[in-house]
N, C-alpha and C. Protein backbone atom coordinates (compact mmCIF):
# COMPACT_ATOMS: atom_id res chain seq x y z
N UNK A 1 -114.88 -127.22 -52.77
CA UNK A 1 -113.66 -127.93 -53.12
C UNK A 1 -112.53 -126.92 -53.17
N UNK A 2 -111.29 -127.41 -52.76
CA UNK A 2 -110.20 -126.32 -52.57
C UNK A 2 -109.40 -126.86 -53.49
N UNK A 3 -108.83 -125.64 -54.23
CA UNK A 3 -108.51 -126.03 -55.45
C UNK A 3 -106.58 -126.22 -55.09
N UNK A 4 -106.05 -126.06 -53.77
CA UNK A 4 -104.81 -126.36 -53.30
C UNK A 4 -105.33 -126.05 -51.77
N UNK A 5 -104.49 -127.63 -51.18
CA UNK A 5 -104.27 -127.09 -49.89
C UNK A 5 -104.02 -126.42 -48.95
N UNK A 6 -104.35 -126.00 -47.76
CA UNK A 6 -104.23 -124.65 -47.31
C UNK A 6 -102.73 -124.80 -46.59
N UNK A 7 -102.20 -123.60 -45.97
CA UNK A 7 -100.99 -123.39 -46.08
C UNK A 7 -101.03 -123.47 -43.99
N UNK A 8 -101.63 -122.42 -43.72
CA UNK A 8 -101.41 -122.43 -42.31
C UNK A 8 -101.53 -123.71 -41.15
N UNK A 9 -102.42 -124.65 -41.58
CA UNK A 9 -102.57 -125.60 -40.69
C UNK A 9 -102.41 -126.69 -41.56
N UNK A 10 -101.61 -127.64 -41.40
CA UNK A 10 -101.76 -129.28 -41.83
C UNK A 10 -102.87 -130.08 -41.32
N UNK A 11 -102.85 -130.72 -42.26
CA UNK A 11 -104.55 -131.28 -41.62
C UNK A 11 -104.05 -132.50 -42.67
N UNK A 12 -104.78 -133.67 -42.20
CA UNK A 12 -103.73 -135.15 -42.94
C UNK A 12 -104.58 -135.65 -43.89
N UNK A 13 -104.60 -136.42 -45.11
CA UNK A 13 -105.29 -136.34 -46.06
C UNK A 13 -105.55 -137.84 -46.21
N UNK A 14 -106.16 -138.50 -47.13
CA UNK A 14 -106.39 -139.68 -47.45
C UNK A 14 -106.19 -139.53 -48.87
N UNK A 15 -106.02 -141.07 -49.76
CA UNK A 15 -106.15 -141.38 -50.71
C UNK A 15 -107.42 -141.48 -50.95
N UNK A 16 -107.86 -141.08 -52.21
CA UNK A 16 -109.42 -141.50 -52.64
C UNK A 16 -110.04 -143.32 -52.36
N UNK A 17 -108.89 -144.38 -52.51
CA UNK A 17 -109.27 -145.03 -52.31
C UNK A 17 -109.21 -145.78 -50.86
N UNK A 18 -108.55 -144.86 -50.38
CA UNK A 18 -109.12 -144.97 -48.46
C UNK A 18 -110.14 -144.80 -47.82
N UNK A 19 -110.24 -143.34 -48.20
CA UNK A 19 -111.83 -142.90 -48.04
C UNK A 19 -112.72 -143.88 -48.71
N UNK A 20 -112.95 -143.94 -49.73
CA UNK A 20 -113.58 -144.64 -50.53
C UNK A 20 -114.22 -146.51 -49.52
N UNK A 21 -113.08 -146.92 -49.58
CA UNK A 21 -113.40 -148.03 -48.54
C UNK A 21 -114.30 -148.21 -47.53
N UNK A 22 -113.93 -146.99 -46.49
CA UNK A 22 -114.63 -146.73 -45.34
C UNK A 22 -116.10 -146.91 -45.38
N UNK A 23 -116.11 -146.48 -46.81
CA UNK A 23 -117.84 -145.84 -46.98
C UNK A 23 -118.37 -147.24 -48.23
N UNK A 24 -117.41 -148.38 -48.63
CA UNK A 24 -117.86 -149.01 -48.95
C UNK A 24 -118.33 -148.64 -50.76
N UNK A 25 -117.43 -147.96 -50.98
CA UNK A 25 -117.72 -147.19 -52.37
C UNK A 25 -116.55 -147.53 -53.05
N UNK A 26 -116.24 -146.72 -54.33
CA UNK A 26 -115.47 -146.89 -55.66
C UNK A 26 -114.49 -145.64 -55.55
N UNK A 27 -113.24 -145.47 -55.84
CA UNK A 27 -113.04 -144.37 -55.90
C UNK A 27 -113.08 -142.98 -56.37
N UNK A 28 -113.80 -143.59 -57.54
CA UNK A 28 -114.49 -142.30 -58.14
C UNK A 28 -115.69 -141.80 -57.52
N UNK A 29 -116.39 -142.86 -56.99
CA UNK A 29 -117.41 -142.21 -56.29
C UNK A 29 -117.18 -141.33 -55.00
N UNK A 30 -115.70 -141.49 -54.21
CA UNK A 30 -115.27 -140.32 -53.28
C UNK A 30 -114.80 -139.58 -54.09
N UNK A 31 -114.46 -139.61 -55.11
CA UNK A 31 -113.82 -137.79 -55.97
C UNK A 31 -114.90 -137.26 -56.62
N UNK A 32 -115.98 -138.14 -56.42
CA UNK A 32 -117.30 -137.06 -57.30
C UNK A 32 -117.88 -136.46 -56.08
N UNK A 33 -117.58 -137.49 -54.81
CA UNK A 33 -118.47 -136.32 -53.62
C UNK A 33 -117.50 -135.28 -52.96
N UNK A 34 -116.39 -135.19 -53.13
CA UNK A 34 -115.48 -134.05 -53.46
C UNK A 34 -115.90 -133.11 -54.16
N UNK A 35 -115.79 -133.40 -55.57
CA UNK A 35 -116.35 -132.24 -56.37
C UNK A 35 -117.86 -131.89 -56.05
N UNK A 36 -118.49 -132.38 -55.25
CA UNK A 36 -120.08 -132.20 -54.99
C UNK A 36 -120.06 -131.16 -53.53
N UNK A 37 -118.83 -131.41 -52.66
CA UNK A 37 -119.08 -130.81 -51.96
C UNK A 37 -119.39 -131.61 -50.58
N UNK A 38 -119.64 -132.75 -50.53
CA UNK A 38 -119.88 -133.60 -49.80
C UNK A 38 -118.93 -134.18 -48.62
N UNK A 39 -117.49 -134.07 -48.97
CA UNK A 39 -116.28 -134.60 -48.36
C UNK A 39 -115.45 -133.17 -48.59
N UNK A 40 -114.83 -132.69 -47.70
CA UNK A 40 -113.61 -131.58 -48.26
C UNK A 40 -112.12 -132.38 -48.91
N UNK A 41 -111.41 -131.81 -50.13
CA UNK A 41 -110.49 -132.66 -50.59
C UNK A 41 -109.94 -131.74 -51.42
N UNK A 42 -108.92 -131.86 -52.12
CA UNK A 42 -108.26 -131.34 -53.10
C UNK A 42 -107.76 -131.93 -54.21
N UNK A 43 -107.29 -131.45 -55.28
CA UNK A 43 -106.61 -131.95 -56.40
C UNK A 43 -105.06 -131.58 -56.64
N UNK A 44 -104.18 -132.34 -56.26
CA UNK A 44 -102.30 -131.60 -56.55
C UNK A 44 -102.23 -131.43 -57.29
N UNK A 45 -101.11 -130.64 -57.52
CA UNK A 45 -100.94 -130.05 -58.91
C UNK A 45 -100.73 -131.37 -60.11
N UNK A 46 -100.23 -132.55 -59.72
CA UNK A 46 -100.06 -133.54 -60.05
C UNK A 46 -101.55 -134.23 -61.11
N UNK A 47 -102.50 -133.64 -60.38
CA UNK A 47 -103.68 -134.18 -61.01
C UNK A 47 -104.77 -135.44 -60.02
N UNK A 48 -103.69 -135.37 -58.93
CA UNK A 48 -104.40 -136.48 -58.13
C UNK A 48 -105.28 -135.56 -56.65
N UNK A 49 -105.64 -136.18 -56.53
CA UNK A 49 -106.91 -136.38 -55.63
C UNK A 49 -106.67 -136.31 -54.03
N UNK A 50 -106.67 -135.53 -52.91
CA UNK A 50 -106.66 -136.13 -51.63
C UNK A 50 -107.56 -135.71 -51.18
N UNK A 51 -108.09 -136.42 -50.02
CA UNK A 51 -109.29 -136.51 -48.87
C UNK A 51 -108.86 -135.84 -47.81
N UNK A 52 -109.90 -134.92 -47.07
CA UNK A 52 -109.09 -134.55 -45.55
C UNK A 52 -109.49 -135.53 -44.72
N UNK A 53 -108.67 -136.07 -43.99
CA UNK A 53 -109.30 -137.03 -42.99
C UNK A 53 -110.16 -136.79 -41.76
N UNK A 54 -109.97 -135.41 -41.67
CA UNK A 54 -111.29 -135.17 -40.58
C UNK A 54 -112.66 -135.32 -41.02
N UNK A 55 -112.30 -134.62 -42.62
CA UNK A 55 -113.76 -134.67 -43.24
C UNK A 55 -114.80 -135.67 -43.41
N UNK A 56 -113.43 -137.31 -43.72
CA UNK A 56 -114.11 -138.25 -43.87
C UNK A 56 -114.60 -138.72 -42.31
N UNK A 57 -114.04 -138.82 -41.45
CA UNK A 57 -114.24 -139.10 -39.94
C UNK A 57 -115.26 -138.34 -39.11
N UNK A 58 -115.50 -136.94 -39.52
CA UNK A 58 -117.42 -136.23 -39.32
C UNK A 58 -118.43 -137.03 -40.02
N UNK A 59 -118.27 -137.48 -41.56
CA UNK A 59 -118.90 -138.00 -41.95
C UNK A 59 -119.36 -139.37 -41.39
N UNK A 60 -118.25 -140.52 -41.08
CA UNK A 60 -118.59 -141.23 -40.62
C UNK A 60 -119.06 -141.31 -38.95
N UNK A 61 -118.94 -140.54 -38.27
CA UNK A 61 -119.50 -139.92 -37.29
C UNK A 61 -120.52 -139.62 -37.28
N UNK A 62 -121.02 -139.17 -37.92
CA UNK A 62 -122.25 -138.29 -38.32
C UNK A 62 -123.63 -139.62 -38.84
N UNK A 63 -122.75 -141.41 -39.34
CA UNK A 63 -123.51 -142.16 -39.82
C UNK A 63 -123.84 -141.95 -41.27
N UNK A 64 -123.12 -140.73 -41.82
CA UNK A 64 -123.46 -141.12 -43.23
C UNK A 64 -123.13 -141.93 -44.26
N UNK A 65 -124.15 -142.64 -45.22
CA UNK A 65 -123.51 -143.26 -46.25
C UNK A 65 -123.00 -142.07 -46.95
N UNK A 66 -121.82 -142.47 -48.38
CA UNK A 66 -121.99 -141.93 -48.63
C UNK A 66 -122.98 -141.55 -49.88
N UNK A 67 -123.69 -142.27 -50.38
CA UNK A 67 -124.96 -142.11 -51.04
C UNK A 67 -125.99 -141.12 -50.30
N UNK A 68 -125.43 -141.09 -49.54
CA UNK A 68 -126.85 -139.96 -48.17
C UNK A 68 -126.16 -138.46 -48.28
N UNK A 69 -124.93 -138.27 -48.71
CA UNK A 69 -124.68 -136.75 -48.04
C UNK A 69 -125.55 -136.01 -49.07
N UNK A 70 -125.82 -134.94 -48.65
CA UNK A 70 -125.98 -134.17 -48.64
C UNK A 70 -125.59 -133.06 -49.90
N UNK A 71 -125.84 -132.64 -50.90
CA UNK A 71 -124.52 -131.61 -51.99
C UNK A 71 -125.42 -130.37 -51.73
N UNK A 72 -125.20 -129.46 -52.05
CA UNK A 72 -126.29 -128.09 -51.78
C UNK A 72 -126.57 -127.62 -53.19
């Protein structure tokens, strides 16, 4: 989990409850597989939550629920 977004490349983000949809889930359940490691995402300084959208789009590529990924 990146604790601020990175600076050199933009890369486009989602709302938790975008991601969340896709996969048929809650939105807490995409900010816990954030913090798990499961989805790449960040927290703004604000306190809120974003998704990278590539991350979620490998995943769904890939066929995962997200009940299936993977945390190490």
């Amino acid at each position: 989990m990146s604790e601020q977004p990175p600076t050199d490349t933009p890369r486009e983000v989602m709302l938790p409850e975008e991601a969340a949809a896709l996969f048929r889930a809650h939105k807490r359940t995409a900010i816990r597989w954030v913090k798990e490691g499961g989805l790449e995402g960040f927290q703004t300084p604000g306190g809120h939550w974003r998704i990278y959208a590539d991350s979620v789009e490998a995943a769904l590529s890939e066929g995962l629920q997200l009940r299936t990924i993977p945390t190490s």
